[in-house]
Each structure stands twice: as C-alpha cells, then as structure tokens.
C-alpha atoms as a PDB file:
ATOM      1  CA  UNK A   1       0.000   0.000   0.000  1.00  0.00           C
ATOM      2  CA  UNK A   2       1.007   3.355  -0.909  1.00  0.00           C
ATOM      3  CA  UNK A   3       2.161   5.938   1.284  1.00  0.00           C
ATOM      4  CA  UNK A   4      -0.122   8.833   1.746  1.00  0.00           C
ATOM      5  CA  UNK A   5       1.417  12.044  -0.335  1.00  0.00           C
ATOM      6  CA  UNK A   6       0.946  15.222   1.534  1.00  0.00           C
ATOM      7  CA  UNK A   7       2.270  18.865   0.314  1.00  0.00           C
ATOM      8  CA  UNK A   8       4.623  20.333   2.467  1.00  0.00           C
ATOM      9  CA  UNK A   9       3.295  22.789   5.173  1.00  0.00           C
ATOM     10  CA  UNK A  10       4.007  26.277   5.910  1.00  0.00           C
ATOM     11  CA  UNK A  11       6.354  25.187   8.681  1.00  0.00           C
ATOM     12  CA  UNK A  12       7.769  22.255   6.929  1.00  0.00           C
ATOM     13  CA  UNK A  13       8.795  24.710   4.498  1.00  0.00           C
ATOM     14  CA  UNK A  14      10.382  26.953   6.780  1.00  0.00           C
ATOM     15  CA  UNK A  15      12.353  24.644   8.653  1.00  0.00           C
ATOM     16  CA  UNK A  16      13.717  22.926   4.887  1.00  0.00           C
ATOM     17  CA  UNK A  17      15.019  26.146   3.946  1.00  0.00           C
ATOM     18  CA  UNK A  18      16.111  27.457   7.347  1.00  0.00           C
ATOM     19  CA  UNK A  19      19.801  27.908   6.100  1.00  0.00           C
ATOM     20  CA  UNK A  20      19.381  29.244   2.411  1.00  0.00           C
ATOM     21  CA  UNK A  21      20.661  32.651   1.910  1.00  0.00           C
ATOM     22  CA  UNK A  22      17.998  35.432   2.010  1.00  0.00           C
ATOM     23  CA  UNK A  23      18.079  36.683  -1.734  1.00  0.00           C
ATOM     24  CA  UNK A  24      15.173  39.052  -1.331  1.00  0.00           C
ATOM     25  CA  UNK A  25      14.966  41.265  -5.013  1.00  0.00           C
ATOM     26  CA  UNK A  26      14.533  45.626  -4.194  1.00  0.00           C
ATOM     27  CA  UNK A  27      11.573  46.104  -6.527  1.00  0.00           C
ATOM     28  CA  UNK A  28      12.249  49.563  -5.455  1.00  0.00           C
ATOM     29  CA  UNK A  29      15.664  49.591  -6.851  1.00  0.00           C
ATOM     30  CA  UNK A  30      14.596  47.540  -9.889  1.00  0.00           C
ATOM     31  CA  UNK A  31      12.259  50.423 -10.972  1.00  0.00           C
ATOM     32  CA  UNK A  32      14.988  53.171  -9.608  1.00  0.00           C
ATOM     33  CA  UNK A  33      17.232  51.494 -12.681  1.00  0.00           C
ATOM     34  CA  UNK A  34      14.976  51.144 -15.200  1.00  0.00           C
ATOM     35  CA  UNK A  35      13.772  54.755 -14.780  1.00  0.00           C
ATOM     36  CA  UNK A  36      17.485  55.290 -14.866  1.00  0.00           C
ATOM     37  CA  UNK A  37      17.681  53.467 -18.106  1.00  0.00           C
ATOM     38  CA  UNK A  38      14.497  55.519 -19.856  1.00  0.00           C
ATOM     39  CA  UNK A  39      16.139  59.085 -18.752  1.00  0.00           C
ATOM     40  CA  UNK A  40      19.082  58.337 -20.106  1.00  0.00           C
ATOM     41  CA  UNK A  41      17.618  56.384 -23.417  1.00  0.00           C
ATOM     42  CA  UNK A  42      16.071  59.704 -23.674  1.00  0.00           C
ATOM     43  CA  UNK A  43      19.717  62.067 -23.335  1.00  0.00           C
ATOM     44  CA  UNK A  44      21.376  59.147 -25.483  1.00  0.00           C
ATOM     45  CA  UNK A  45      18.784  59.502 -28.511  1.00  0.00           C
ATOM     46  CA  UNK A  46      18.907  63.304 -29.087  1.00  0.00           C
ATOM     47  CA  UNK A  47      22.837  63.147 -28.980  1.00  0.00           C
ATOM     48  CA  UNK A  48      22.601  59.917 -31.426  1.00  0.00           C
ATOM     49  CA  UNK A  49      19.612  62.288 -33.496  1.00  0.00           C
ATOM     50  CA  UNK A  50      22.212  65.218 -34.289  1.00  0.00           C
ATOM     51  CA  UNK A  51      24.937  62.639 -35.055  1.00  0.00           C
ATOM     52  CA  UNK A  52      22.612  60.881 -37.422  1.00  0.00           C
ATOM     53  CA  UNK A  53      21.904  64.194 -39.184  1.00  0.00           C
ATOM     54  CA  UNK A  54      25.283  65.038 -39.939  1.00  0.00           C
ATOM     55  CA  UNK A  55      26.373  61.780 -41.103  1.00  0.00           C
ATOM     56  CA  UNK A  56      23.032  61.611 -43.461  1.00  0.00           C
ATOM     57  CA  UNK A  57      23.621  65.317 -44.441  1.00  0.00           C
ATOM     58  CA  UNK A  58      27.172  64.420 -45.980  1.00  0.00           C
ATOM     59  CA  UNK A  59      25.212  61.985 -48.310  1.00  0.00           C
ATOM     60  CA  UNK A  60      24.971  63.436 -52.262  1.00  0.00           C
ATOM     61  CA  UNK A  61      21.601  61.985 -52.336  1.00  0.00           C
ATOM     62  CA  UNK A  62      20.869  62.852 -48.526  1.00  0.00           C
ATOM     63  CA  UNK A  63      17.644  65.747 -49.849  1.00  0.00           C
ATOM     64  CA  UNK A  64      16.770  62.576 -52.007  1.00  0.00           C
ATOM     65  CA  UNK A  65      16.425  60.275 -49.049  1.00  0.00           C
ATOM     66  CA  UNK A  66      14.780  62.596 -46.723  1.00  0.00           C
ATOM     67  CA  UNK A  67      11.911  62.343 -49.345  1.00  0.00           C
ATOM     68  CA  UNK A  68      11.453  59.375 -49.155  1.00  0.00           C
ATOM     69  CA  UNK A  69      12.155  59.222 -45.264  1.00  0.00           C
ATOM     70  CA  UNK A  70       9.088  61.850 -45.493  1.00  0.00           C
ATOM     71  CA  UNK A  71       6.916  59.754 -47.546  1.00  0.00           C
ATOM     72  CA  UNK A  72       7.702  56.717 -45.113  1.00  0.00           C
ATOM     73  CA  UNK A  73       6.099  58.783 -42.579  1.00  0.00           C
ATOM     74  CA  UNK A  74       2.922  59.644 -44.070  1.00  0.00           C
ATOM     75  CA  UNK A  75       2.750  55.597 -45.016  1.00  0.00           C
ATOM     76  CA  UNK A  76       3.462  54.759 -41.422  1.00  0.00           C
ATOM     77  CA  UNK A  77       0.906  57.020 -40.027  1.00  0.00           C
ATOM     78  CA  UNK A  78      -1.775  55.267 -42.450  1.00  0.00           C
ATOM     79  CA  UNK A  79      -0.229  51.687 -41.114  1.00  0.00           C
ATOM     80  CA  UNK A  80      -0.942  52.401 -37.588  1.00  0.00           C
ATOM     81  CA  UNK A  81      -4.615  51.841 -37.695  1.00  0.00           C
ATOM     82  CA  UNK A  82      -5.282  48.261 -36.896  1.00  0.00           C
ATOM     83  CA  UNK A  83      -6.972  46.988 -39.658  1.00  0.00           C
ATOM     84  CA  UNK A  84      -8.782  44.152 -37.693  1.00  0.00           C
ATOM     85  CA  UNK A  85      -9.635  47.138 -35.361  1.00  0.00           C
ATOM     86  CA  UNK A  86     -11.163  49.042 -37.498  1.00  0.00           C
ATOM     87  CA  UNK A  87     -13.030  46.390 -39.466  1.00  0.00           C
ATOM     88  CA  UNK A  88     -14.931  45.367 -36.469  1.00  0.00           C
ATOM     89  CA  UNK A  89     -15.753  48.795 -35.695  1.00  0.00           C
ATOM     90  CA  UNK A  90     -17.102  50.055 -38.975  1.00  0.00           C
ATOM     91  CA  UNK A  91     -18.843  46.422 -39.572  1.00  0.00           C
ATOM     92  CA  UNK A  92     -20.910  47.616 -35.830  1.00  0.00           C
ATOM     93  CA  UNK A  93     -21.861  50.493 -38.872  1.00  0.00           C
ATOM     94  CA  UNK A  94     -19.645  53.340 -37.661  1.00  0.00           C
ATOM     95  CA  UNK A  95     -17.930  55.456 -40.144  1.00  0.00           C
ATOM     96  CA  UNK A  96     -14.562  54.409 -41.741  1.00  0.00           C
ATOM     97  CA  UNK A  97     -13.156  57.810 -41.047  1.00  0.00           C
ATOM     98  CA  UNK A  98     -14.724  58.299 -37.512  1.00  0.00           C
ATOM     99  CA  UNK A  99     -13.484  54.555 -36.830  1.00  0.00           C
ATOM    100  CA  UNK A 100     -10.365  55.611 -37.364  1.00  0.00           C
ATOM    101  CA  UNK A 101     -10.044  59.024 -35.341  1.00  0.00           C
ATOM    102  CA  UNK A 102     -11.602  56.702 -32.589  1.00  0.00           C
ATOM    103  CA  UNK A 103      -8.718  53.847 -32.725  1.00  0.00           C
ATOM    104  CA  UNK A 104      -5.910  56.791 -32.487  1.00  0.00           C
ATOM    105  CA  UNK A 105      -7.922  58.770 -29.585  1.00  0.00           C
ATOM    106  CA  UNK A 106      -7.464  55.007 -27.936  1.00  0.00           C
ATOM    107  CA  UNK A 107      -4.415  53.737 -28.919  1.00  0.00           C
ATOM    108  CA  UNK A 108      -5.920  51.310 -31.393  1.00  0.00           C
ATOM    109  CA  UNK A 109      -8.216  50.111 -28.236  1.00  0.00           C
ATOM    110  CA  UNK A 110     -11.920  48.989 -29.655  1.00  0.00           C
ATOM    111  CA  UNK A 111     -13.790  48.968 -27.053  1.00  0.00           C
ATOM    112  CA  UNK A 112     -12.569  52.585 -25.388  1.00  0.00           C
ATOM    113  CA  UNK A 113     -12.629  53.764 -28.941  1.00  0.00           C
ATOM    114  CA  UNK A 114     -16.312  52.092 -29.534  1.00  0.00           C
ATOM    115  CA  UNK A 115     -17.118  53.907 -26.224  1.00  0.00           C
ATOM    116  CA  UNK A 116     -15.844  57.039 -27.655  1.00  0.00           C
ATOM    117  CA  UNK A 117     -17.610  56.995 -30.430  1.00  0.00           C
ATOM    118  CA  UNK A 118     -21.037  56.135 -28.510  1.00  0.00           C
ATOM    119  CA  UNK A 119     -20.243  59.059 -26.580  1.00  0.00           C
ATOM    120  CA  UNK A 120     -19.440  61.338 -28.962  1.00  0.00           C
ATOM    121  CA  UNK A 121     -22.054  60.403 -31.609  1.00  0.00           C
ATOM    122  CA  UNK A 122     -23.939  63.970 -31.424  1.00  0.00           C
ATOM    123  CA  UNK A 123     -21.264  65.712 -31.296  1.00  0.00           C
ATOM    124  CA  UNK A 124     -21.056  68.244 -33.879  1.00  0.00           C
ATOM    125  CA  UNK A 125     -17.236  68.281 -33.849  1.00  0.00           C
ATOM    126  CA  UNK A 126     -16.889  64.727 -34.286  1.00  0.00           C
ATOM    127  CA  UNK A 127     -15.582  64.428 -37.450  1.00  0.00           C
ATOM    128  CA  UNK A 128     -13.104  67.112 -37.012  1.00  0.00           C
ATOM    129  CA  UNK A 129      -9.648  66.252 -37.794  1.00  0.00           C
ATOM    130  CA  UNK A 130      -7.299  65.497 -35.350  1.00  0.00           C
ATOM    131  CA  UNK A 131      -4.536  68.065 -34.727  1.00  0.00           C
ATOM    132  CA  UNK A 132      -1.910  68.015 -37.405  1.00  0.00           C
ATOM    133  CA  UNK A 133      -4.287  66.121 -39.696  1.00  0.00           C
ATOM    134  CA  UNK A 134      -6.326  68.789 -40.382  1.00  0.00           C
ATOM    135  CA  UNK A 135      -6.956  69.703 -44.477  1.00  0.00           C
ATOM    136  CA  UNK A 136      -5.524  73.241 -45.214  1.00  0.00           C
ATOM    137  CA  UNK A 137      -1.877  71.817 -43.143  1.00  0.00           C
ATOM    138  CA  UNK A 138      -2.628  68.850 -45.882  1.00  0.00           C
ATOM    139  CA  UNK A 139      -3.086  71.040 -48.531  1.00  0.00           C
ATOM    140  CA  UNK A 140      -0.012  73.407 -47.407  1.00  0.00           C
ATOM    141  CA  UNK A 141       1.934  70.238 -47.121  1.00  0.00           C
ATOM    142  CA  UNK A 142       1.321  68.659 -50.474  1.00  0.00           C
ATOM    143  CA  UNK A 143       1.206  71.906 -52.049  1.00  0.00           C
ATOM    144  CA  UNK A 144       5.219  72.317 -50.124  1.00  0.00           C
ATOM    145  CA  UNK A 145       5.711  68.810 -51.540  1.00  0.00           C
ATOM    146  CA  UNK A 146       5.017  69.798 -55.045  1.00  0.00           C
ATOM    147  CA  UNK A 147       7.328  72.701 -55.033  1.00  0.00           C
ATOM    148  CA  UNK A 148       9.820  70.731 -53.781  1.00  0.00           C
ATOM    149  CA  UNK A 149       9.667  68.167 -56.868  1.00  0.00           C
ATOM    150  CA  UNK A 150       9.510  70.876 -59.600  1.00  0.00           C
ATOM    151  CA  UNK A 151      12.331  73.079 -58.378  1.00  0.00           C
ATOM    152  CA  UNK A 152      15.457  72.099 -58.928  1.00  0.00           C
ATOM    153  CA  UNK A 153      18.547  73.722 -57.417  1.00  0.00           C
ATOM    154  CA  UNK A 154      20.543  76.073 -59.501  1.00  0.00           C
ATOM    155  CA  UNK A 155      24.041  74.637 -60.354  1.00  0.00           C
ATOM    156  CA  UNK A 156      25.358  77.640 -58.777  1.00  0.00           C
ATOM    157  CA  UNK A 157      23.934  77.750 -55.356  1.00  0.00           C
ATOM    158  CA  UNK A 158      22.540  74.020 -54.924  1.00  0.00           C
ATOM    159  CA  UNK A 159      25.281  73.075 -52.631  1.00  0.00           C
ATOM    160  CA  UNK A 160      23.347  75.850 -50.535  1.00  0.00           C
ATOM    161  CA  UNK A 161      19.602  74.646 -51.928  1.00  0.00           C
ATOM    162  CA  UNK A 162      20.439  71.304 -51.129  1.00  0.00           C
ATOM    163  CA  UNK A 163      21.453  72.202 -47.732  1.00  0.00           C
ATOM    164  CA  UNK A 164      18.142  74.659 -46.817  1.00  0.00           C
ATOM    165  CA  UNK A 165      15.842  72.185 -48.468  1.00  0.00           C
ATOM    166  CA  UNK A 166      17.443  69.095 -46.242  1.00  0.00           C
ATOM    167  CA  UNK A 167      16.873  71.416 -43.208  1.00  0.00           C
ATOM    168  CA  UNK A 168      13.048  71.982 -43.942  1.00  0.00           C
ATOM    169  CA  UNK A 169      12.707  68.544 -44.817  1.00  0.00           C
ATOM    170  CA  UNK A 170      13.868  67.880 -41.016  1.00  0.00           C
ATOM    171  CA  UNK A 171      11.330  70.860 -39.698  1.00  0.00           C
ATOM    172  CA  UNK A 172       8.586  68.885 -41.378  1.00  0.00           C
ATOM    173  CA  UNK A 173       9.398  65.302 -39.644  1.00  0.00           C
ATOM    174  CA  UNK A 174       9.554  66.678 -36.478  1.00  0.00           C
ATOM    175  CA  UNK A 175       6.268  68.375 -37.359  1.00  0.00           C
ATOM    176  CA  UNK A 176       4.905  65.103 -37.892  1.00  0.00           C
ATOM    177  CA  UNK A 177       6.594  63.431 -34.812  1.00  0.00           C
ATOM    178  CA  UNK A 178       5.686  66.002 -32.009  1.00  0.00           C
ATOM    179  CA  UNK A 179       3.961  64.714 -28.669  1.00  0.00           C
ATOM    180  CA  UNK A 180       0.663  63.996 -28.493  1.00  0.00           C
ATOM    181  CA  UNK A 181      -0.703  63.533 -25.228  1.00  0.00           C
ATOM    182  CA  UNK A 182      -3.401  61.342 -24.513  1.00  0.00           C
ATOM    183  CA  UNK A 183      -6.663  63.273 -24.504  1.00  0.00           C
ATOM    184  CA  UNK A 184      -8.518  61.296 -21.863  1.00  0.00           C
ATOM    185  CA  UNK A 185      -5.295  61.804 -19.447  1.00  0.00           C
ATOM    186  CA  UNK A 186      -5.611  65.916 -20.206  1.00  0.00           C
ATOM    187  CA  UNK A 187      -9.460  66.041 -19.316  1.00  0.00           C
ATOM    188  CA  UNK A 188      -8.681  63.818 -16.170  1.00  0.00           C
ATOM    189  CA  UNK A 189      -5.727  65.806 -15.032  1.00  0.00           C
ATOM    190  CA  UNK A 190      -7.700  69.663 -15.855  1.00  0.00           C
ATOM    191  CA  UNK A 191     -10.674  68.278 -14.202  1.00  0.00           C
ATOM    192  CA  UNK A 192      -8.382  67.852 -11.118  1.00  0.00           C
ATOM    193  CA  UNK A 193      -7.494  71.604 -11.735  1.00  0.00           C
ATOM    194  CA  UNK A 194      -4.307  72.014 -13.548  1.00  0.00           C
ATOM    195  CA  UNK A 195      -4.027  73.901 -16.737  1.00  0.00           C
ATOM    196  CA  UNK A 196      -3.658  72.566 -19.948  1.00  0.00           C
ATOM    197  CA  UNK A 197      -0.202  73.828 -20.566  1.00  0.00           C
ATOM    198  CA  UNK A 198       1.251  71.794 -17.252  1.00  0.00           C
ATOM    199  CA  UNK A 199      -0.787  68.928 -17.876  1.00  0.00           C
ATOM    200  CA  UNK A 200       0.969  68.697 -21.375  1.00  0.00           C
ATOM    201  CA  UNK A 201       4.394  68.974 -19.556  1.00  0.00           C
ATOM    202  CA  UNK A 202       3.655  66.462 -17.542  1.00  0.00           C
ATOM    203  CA  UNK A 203       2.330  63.900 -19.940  1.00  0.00           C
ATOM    204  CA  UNK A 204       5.347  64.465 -21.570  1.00  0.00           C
ATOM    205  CA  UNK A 205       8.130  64.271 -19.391  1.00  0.00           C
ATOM    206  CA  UNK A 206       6.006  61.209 -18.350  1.00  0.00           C
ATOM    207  CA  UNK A 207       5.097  59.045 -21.186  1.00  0.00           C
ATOM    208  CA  UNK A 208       1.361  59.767 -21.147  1.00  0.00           C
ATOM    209  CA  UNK A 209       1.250  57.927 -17.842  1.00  0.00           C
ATOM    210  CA  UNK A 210      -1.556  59.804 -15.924  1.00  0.00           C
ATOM    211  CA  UNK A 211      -0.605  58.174 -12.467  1.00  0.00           C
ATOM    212  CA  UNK A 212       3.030  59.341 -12.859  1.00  0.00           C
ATOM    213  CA  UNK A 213       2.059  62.946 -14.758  1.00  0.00           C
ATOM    214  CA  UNK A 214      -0.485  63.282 -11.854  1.00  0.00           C
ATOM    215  CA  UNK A 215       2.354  62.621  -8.918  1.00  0.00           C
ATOM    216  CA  UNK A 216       4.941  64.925 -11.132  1.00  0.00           C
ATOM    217  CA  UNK A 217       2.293  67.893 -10.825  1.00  0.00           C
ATOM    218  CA  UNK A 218       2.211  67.480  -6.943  1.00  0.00           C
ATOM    219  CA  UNK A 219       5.427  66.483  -7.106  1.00  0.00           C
ATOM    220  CA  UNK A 220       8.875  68.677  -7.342  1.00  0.00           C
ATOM    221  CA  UNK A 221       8.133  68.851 -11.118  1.00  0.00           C
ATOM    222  CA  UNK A 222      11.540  67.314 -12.020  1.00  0.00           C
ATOM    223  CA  UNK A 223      12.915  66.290 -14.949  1.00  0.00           C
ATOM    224  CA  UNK A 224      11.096  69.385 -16.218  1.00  0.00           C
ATOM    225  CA  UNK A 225      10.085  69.439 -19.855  1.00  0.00           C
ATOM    226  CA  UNK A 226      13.009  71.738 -21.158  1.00  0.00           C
ATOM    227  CA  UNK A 227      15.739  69.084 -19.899  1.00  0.00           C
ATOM    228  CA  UNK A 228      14.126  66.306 -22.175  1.00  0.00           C
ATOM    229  CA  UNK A 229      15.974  68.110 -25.107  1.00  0.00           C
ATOM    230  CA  UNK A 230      19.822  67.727 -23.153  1.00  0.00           C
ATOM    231  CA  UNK A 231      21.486  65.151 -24.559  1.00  0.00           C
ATOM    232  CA  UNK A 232      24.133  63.061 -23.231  1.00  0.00           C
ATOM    233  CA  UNK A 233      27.773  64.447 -22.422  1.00  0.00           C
ATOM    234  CA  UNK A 234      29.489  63.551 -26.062  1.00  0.00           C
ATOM    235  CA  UNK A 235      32.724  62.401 -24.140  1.00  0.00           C
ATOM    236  CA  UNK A 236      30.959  60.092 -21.863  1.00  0.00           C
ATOM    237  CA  UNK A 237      32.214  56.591 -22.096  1.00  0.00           C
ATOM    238  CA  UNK A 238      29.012  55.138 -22.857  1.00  0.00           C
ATOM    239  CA  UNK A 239      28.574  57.721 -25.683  1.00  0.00           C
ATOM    240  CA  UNK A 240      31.724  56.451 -26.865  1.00  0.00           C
ATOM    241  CA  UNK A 241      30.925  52.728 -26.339  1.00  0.00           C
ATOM    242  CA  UNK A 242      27.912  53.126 -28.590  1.00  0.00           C
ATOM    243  CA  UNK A 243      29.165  55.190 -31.270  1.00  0.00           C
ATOM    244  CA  UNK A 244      32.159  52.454 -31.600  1.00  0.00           C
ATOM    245  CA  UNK A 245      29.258  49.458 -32.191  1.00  0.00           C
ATOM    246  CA  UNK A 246      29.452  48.703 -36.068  1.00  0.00           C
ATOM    247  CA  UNK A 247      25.533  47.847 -35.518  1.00  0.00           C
ATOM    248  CA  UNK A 248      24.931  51.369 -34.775  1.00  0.00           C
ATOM    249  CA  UNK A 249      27.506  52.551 -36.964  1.00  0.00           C
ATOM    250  CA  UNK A 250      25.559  51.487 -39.982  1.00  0.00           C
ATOM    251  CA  UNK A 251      22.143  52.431 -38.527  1.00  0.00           C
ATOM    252  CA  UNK A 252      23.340  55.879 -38.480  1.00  0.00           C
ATOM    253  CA  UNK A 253      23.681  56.225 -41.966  1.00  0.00           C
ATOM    254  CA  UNK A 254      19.712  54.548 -42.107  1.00  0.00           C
ATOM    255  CA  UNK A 255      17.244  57.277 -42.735  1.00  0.00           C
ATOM    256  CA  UNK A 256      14.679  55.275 -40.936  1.00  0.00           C
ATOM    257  CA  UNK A 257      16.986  55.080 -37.556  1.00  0.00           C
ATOM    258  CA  UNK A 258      16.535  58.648 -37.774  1.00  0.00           C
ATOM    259  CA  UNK A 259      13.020  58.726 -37.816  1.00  0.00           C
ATOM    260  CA  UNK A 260      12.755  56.138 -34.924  1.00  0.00           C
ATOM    261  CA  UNK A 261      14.566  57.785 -32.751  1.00  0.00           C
ATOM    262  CA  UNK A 262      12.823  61.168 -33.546  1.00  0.00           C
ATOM    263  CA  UNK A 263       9.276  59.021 -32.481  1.00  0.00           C
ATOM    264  CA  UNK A 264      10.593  57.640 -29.557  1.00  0.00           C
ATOM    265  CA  UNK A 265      11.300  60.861 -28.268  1.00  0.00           C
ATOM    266  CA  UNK A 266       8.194  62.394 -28.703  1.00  0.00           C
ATOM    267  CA  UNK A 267       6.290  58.929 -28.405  1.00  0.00           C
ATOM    268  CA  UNK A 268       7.959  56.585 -25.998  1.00  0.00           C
ATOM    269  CA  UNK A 269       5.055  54.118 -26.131  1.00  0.00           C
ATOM    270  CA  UNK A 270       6.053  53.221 -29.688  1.00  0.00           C
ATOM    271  CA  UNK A 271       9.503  51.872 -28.652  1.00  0.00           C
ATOM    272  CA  UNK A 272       8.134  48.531 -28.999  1.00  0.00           C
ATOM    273  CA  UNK A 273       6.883  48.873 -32.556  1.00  0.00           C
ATOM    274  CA  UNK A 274      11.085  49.989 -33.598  1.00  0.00           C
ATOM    275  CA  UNK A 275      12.634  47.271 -31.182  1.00  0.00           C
ATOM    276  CA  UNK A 276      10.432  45.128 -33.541  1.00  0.00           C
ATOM    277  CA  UNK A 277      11.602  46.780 -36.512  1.00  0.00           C
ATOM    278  CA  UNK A 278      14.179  44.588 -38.565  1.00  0.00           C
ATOM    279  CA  UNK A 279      16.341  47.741 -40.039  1.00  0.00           C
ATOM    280  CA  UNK A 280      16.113  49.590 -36.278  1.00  0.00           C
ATOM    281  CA  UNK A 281      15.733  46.636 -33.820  1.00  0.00           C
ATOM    282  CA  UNK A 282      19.869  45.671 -33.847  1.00  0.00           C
ATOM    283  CA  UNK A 283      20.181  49.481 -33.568  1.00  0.00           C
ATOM    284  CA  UNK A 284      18.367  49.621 -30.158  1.00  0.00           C
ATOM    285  CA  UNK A 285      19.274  46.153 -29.088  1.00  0.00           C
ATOM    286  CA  UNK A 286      23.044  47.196 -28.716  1.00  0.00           C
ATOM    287  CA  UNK A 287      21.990  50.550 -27.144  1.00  0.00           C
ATOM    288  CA  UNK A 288      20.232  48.391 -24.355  1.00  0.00           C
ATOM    289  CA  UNK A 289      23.010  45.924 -24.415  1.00  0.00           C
ATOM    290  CA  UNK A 290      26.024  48.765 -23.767  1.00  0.00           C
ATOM    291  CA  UNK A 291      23.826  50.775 -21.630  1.00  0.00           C
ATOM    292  CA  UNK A 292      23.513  47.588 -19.189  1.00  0.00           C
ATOM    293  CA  UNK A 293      27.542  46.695 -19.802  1.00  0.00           C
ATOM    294  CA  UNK A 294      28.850  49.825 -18.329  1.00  0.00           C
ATOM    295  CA  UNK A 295      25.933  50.270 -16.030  1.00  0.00           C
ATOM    296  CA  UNK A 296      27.031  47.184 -13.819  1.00  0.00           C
ATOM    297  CA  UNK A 297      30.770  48.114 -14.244  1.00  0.00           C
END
C-alpha cells in the first residue's frame, strides 16, 4: 500500500530552507534602474539624433532620401490603424473615417474607442480632424511637396539649396513626430485643476502615464520638460561605447533610424513597434546591451 502524499506545510517549508541565503529582489531599486535606463535612453537619442543628421547630411543623395524618409512617414501614419480594429468597428456600422479618429484617440483600443464613439455620436465636432491632420496643413503640405519636386537647385547655389531644403525637410518630420498627449489623461488631469499647458508637460516628461504625470504635478516637477531636449555628455564613455558598435555605426547612416529615434522621443510608447523593426531593432538592441555593460561596471 502506498504511502499517503501530503504537500509540504508552511512550517515544513520553513524549517527545509532554514539555512538558504535570504536573496530578497529591491523592486524599489529595480524600478529606480529602469527609470534610470528611460532618462538616459532619452539624453542618449537626441545626442545619437544630431549625429545621425550630420552623417546623413554628408550623403549626395541625402535631400533625395529625406523624401522618401518623409513619404515613409505619411505611409506609417496610415499603417498604424489596426486593420482588424477598425473592421470590427465600422462592420458595428460606424464610419470608416470616424473609426479611425476613434482607434488613435485610444491607442488602437476597440472597445474605449467604440465607447468614444457612442459618446461622442452627437457631437457636432466629431468628425473634425485630429490636430496636425487637419486639411488646409494637408493642402499646405502637399502643395510644399510639389514645389519641392519641380524646383530644382541652380548649379550655382545648390550646394546651398540642397542644404536649406534638407533642413526643412527635417522641420517637417519633427512636425509630424511632435507629442501627443493622450486626450482622456488631459481632461482627467484639468478636471483635477491644472491647466492645460502643465498637464501637457507632464504627460510628456512622463510618457502619457496619468498616475506618474499626476504625482509629477504634486510632485517637485523634475525632470522638467526643457531638460528632455539635453542630450548626453558627447565624451561620456558610454557615448563612446555606442558610437564604436558597427551595428549602430551602420544604422546611423539609415534614414529610418533617424526617424525612430525622432518618435521615440516624442512617443515613448512606440519603442516597442522599432525594437520590432528589422532595419532599427539591432540598432536599439546594442543601445540596451552597452547601456547595461557599463551600467554594472
């Protein structure tokens, strides 16, 4: 006959592993690093940003690329709308268009954006675009594009064409990449009694985390929005380390590193969708990698 199988008790358990060394984990400290990491990801990327635009600026075809690095953009904006998303809301018989809007106020969420969309049904400014989308920018925009296709520079001055046109070209991704806080966060923080302006700071220098925006505006208000444009010292040895990695090396010359990095400032929620990228994945892989090297040296 068998003998009876019985778990082990709570003091069964206690007395087995009496003599093991305590190897309790510091969640706090755990979070202290990677907030660490995310501050500094932060400094590293608009250092890396300027690099990246002098290295791409020395290309002959660099004004050439930058076209197409701006056409990538308005592609990429159209591919973040989950399809699967949206088909399920506009088969419930919402609008295509409102669907849409809906899915971005959300962040591609279909039931807060069906909610939304419920909510907002008599609203008369519904199908108003959302900022930066709306149709005279559009117009300007393609109307900018257009120029830019039919006038060529001079072969006196296009050295100096070249160079001007490059630097709007930059002006206009940025346009296109600039912060966008999350518009159910900025009613919930106003409604609490801060004004729009700080509650845009705060999203910001937060990652559109409400919680954490919320505690910064009670808070000491530190990192304060103007230091999220210092990079990292240049000399620093983990500058140095990075700039040395042939993975980055070549990403740097990549017009589409460029424009990552450029979103993840603005939009730190869409690190995932580059570290998933196959051309800027490596790029941020070995950023991670040498950040967490020297960080335990």
């Amino acid at each position: 006959r068998k003998q009876e199988q019985k778990a082990p008790d709570k003091d069964a358990i206690l007395k087995a592993t009496a003599n093991l060394p305590s190897r309790n984990v510091d969640r706090t400290v755990a979070q202290h690093n990677m907030r660490d990491f995310q501050t500094e990801l932060r400094k590293i990327l608009v250092s890396l940003i300027e690099v990246a635009q002098k290295l791409l600026a020395l290309n002959p075809d660099a004004v050439e690329l930058f076209k197409k690095a701006n056409a990538m953009l308005d592609e990429d904006e159209e591919d973040r709308v989950d399809e699967i998303a949206l088909r399920q809301l506009t088969e419930m018989g919402f609008p295509e268009s409102r669907a849409v809007k809906a899915l971005r106020l959300n962040h591609m969420s279909v039931t807060q954006a069906m909610e939304w969309l419920i909510e907002h049904a008599d609203d008369p400014a519904v199908d108003a675009p959302l900022p930066g989308q709306t149709p005279s920018e559009a117009a300007a925009e393609a109307g900018a594009s257009s120029a830019e296709a039919t006038a060529g520079p001079s072969s006196e001055a296009g050295g100096e064409e070249a160079k001007d046109e490059l630097t709007e070209i930059f002006k206009k991704i940025r346009r296109k990449r600039e912060f966008r806080p999350d518009p159910r966060a900025v009613i919930a923080l106003m409604e609490m009694g801060f004004d729009e302006k700080e509650v845009v700071d705060a999203l910001r220098v937060n990652n559109n985390q409400q919680n954490a925006a919320c505690e910064w505006l009670l808070g000491d208000r530190k990192p304060s929005p103007e230091d999220l444009d210092k990079g990292i010292d240049t000399n620093s040895p983990l500058f140095q380390a990075i700039l040395e990695n042939p993975v980055v090396q070549l990403g740097l010359t990549n017009p589409k590193t460029l424009l990552a990095f450029e979103d993840m400032l603005e939009n730190p929620l869409n690190s995932t969708q580059w570290m998933n990228d196959p051309e800027t994945g490596p790029v941020m892989l070995q950023i991670s990698r040498i950040f967490q090297t020297l960080n335990r040296t």
